[in-house]
Protein backbone atom coordinates (compact mmCIF):
# COMPACT_ATOMS: atom_id res chain seq x y z
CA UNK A 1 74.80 -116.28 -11.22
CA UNK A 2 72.23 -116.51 -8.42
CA UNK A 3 69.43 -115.01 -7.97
CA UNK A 4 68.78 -113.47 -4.63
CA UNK A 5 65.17 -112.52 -3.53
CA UNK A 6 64.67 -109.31 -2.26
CA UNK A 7 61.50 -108.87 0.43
CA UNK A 8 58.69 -106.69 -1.03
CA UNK A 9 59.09 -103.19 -0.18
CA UNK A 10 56.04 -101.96 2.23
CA UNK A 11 55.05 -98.64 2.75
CA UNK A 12 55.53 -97.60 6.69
CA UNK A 13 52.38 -97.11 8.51
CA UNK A 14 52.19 -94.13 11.26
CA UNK A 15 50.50 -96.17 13.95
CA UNK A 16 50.70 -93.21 16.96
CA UNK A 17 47.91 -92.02 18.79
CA UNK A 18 45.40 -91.10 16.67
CA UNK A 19 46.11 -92.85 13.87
CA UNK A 20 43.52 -95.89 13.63
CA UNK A 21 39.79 -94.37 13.94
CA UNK A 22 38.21 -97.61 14.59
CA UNK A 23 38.92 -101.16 15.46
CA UNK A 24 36.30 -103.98 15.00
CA UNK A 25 36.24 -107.37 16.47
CA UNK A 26 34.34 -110.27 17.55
CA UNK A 27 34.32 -110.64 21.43
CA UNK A 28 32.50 -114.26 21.82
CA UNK A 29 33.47 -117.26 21.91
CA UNK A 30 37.09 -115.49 21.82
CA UNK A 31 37.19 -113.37 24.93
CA UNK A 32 33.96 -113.95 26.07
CA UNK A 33 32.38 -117.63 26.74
CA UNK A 34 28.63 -116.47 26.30
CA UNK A 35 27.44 -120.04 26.42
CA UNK A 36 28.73 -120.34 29.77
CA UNK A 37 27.67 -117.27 31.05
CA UNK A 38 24.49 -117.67 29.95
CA UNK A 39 24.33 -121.24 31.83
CA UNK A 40 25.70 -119.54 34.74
CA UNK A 41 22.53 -116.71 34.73
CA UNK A 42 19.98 -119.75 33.91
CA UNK A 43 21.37 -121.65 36.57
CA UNK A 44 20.73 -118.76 38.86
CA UNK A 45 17.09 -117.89 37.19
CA UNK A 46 16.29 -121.27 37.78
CA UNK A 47 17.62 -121.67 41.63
CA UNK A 48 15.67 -118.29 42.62
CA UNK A 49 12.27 -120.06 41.28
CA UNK A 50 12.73 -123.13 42.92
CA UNK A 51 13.65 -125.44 40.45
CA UNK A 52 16.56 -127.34 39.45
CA UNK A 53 19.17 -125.84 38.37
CA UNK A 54 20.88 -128.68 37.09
CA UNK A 55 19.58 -128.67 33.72
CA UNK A 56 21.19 -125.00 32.86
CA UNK A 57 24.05 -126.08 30.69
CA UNK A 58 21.42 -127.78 28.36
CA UNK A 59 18.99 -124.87 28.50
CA UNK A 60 21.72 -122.51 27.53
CA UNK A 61 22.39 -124.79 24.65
CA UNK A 62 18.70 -125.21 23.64
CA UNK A 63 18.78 -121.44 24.14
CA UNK A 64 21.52 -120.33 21.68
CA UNK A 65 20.76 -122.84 19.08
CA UNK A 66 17.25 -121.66 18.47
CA UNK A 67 18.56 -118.40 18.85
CA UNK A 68 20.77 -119.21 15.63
CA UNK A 69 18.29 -121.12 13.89
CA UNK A 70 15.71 -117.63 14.57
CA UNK A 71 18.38 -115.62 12.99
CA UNK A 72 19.17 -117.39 10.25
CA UNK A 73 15.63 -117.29 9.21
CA UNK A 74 15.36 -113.58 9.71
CA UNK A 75 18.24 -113.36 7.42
CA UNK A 76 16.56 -115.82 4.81
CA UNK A 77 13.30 -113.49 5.09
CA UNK A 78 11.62 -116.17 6.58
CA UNK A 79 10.80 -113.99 9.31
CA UNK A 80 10.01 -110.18 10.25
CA UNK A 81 13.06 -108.41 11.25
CA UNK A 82 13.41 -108.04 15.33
CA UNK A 83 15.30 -106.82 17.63
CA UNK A 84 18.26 -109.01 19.06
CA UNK A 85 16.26 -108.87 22.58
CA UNK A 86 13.05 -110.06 21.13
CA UNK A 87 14.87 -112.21 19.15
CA UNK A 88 16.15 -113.60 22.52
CA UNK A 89 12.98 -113.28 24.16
CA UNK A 90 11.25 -116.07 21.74
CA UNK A 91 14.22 -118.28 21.33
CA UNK A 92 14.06 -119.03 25.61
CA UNK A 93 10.44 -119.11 25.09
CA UNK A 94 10.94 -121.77 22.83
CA UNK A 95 13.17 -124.07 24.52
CA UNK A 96 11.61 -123.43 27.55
CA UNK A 97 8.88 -124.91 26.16
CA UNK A 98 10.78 -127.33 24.27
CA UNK A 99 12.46 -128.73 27.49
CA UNK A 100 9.60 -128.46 29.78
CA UNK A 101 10.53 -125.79 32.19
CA UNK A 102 8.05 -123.89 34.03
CA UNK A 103 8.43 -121.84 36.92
CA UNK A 104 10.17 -118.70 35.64
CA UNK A 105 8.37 -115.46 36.42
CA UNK A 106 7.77 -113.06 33.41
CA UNK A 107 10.15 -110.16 35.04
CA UNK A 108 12.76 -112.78 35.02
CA UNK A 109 12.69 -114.36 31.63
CA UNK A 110 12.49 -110.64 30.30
CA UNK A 111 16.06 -110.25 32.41
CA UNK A 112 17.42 -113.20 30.67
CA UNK A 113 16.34 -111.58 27.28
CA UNK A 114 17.55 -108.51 27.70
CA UNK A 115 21.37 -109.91 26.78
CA UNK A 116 23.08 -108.88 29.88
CA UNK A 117 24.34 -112.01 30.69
């Protein structure tokens, strides 16, 4: 005699309205392309002040990898907690500085911090 699996048995789940209270998931890099949105607000900082806006694709990259590099010492306790926008904030300061751009106006670079892009 064979033997004939049999699928597992699952309980039904009551999905209708109502039913799941809260749903969680990461938006970037899946649905959202931050890196190039940031490049794309950079590139715009940049143009307004007069400078070349050419460079905005490595800025953004400078940018997001300090960014990471911040964080993950925050998380080590390397550093005082912060908020994500000062977070931000020093990580463009950073490779700004890093990269040798000058030119950006305080109001804007606080703009660029803030996330919105």
């Amino acid at each position: 005699m064979v033997g004939t699996a049999t699928p597992e048995r699952r309980p039904v789940v009551d999905w209708s309205m109502g039913a799941i209270e809260t749903l969680v998931f990461d938006v970037l890099g899946t649905v959202v392309d931050e890196t190039a949105s940031v490049a794309l607000e950079v590139e715009a900082a940049m143009a307004e002040a007069g400078l070349d806006p050419r460079g905005e694709a490595q800025l953004a990259l400078e940018w997001s990898r300090r960014l990471d590099l911040l964080i993950d010492r925050v998380v080590a306790g390397e550093e005082p907690w912060r908020s994500n926008d000062a977070l931000r904030a020093v990580a463009l300061g950073d490779a700004l500085d890093a990269m040798e751009i000058h030119g950006l106006d305080q109001a804007r670079l606080d703009d660029l911090a803030l996330g919105d892009c």
